[in-house]
C-alpha atoms as a PDB file:
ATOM      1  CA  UNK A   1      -8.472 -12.181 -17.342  1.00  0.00           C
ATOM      2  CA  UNK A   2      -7.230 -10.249 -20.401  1.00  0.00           C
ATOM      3  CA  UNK A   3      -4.256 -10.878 -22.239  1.00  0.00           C
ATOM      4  CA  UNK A   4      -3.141 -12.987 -18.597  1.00  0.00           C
ATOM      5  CA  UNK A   5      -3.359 -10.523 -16.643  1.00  0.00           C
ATOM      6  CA  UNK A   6      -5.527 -10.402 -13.512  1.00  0.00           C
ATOM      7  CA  UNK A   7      -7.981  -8.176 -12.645  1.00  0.00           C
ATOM      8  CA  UNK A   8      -8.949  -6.908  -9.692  1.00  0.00           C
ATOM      9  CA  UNK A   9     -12.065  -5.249  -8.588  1.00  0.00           C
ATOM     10  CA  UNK A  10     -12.489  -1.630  -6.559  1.00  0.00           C
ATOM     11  CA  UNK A  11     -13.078  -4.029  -3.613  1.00  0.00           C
ATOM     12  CA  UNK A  12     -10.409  -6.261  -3.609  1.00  0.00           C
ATOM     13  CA  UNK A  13      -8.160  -3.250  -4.218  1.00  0.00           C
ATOM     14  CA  UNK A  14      -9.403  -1.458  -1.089  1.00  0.00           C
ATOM     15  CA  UNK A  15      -8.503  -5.012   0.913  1.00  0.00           C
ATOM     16  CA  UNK A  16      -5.127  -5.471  -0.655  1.00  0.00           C
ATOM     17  CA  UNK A  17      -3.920  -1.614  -0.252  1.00  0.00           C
ATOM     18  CA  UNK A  18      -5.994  -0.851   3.010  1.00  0.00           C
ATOM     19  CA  UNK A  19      -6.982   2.145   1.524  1.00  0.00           C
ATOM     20  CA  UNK A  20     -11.033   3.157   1.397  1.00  0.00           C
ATOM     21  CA  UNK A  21     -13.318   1.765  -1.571  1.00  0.00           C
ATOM     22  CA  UNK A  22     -14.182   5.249  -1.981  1.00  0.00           C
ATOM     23  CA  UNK A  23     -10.429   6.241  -2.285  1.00  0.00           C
ATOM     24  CA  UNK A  24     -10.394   4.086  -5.038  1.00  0.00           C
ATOM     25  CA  UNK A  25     -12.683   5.447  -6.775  1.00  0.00           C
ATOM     26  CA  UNK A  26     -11.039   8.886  -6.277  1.00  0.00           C
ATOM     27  CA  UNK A  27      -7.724   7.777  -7.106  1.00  0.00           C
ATOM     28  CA  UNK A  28      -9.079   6.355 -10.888  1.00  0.00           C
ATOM     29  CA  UNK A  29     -11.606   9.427 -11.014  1.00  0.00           C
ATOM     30  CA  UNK A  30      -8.257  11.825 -10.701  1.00  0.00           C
ATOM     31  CA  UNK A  31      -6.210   8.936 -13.281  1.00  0.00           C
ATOM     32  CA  UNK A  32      -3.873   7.976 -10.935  1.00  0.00           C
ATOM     33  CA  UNK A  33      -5.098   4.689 -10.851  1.00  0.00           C
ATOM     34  CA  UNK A  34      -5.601   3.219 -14.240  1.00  0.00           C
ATOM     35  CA  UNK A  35      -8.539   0.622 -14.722  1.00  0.00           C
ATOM     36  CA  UNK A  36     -10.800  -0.374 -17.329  1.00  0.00           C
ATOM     37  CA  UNK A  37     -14.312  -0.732 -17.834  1.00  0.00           C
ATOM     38  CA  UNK A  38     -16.180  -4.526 -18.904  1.00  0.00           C
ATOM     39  CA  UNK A  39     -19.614  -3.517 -19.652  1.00  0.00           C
ATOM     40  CA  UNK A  40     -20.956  -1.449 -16.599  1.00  0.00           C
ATOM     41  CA  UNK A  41     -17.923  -3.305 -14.215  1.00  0.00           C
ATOM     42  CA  UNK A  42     -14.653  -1.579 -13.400  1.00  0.00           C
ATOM     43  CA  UNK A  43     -11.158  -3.526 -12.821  1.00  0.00           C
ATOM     44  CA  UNK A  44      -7.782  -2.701 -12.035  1.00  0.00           C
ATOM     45  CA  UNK A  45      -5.355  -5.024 -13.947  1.00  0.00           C
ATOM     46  CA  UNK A  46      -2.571  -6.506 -11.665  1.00  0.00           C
ATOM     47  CA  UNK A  47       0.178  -4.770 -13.234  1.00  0.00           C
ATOM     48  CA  UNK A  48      -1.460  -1.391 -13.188  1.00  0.00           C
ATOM     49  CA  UNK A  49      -2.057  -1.759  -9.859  1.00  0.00           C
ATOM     50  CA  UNK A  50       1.628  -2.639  -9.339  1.00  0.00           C
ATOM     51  CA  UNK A  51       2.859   0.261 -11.375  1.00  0.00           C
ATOM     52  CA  UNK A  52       0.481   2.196  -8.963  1.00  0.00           C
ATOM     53  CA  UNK A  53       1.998   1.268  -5.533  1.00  0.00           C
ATOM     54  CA  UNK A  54       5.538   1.130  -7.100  1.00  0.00           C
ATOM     55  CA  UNK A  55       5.151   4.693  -8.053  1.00  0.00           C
ATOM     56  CA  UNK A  56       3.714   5.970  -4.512  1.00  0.00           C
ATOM     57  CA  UNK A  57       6.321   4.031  -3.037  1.00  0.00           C
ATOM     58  CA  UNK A  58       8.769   5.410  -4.984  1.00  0.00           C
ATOM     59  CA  UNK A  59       7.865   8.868  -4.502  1.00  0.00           C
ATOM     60  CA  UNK A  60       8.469   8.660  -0.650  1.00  0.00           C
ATOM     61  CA  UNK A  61      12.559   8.383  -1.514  1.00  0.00           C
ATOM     62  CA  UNK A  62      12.063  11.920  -2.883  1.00  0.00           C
ATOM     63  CA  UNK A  63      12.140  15.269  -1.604  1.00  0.00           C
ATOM     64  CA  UNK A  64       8.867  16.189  -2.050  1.00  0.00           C
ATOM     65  CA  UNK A  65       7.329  13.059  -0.676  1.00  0.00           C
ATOM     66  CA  UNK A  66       5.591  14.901   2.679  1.00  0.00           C
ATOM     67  CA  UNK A  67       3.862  17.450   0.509  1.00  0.00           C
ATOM     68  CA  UNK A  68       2.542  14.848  -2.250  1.00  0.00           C
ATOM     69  CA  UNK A  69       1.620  12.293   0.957  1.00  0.00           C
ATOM     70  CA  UNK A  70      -0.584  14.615   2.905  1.00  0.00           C
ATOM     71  CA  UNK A  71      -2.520  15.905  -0.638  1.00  0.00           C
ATOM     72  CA  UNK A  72      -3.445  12.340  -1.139  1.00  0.00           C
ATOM     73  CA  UNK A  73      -4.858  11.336   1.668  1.00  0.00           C
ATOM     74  CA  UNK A  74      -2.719   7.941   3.136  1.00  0.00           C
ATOM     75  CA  UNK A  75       0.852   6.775   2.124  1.00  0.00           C
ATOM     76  CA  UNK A  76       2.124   3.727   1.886  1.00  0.00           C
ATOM     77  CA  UNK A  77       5.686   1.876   2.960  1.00  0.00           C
ATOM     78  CA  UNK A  78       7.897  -0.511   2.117  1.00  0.00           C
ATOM     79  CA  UNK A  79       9.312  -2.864   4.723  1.00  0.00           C
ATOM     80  CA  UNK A  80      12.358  -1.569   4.173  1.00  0.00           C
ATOM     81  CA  UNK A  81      11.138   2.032   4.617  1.00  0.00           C
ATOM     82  CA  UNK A  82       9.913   1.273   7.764  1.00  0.00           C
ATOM     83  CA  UNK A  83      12.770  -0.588   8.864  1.00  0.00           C
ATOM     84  CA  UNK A  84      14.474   2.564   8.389  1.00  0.00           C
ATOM     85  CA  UNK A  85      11.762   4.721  10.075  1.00  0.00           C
ATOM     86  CA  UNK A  86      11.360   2.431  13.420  1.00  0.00           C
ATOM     87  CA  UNK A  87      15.162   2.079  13.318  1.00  0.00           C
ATOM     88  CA  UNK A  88      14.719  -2.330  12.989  1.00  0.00           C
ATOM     89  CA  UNK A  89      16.366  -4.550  10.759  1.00  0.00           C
ATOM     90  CA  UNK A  90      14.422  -5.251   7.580  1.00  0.00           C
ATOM     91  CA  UNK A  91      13.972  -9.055   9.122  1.00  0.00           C
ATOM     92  CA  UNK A  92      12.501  -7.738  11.966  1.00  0.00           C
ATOM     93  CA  UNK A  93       9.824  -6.031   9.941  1.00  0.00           C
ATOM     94  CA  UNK A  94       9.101  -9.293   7.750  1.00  0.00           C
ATOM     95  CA  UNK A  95       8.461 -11.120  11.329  1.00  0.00           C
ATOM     96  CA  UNK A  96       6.621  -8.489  12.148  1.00  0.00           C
ATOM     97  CA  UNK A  97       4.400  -8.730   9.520  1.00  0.00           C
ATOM     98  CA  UNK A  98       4.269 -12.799   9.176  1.00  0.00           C
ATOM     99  CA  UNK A  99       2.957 -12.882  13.198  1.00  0.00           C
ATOM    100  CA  UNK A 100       0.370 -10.007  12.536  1.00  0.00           C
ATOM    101  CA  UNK A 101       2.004  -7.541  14.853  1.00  0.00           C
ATOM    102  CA  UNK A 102       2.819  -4.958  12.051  1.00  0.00           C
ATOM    103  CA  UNK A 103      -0.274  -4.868   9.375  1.00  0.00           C
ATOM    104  CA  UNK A 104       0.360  -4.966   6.088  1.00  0.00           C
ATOM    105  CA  UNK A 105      -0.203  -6.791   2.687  1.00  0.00           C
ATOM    106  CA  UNK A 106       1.991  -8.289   0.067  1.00  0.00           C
ATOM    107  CA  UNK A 107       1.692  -6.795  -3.980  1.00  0.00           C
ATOM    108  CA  UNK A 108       3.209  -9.735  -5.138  1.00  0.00           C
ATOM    109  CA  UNK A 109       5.517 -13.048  -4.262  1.00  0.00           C
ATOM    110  CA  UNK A 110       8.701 -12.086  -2.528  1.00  0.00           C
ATOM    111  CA  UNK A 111      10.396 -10.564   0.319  1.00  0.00           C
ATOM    112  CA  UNK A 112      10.400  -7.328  -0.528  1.00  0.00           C
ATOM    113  CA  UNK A 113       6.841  -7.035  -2.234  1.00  0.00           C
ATOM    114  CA  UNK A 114       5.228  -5.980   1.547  1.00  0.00           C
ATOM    115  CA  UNK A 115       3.138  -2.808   1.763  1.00  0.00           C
ATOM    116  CA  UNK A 116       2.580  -1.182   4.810  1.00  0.00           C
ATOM    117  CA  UNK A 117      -0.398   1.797   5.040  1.00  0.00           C
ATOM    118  CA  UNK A 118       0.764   5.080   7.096  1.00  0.00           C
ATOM    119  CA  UNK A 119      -2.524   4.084   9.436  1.00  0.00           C
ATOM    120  CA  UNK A 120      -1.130   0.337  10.158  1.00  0.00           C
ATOM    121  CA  UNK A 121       2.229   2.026  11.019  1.00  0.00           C
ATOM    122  CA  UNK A 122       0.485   4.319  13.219  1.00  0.00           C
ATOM    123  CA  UNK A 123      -1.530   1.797  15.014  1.00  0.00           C
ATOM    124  CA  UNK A 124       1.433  -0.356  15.487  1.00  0.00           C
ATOM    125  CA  UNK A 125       3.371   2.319  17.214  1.00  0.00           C
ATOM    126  CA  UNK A 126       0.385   3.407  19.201  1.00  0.00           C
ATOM    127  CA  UNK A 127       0.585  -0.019  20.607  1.00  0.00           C
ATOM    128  CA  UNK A 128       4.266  -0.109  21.292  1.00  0.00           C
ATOM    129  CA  UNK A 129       4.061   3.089  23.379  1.00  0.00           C
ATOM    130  CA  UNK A 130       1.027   2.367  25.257  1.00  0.00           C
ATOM    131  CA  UNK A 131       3.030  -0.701  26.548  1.00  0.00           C
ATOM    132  CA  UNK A 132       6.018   1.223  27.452  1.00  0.00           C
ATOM    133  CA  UNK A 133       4.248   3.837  29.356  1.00  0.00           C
END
């Protein structure tokens, strides 16, 4: 820890977000990621790593969110963006998530700290359809 913060490494990044190790990587190569360096190790401090996802998040309310999306590879949702998008009640996402139907990871304590990948809410439709069909 510096200065109380906690840091994360590539790998436990690429588990919390979902996105590829390699991503990573890419995403600090091209500074939209910011980390540090210890020595020959790299880390991600917790709150740059917030500041990350809040900003990618944020940048799906805007207009130009589908253009900046597909350039970087994989988005990623709030619940309540994809309450919106499947048309549920934010509540119903949460359960969603708590039983493991929906995939997706939490930034930070609270209700409305859930991430959801654009692959997890793929998958999870795939499976809904399949089972109406």
């Amino acid at each position: 820890m510096i200065d109380d913060q906690i840091l994360y490494t590539i790998k436990e990044v690429a588990e919390l977000t979902g996105i590829s190790e390699s991503e990573i990587i890419s995403l600090i190569m091209q500074k939209q990621l910011v980390a540090i360096r210890i020595g020959k190790a790299v880390r991600i401090k917790e709150k740059d790593l917030d500041r990350f996802l809040d900003m990618f998040v944020g940048r799906h309310d805007e207009k130009q969110k589908g253009e900046e999306a597909e350039s970087s590879g994989f988005m990623l949702y709030s619940a309540e963006q994809v309450a919106k998008i499947l048309q549920l009640s934010v509540d119903n996402i949460w359960n969603l998530l708590k039983n493991g139907k929906l995939k997706g990871f939490k930034i930070r304590e609270g209700r409305s700290s859930w991430r959801i990948t654009s692959d997890n809410l793929k998958e999870f439709i795939e499976a809904r359809t399949k089972n109406l069909i």
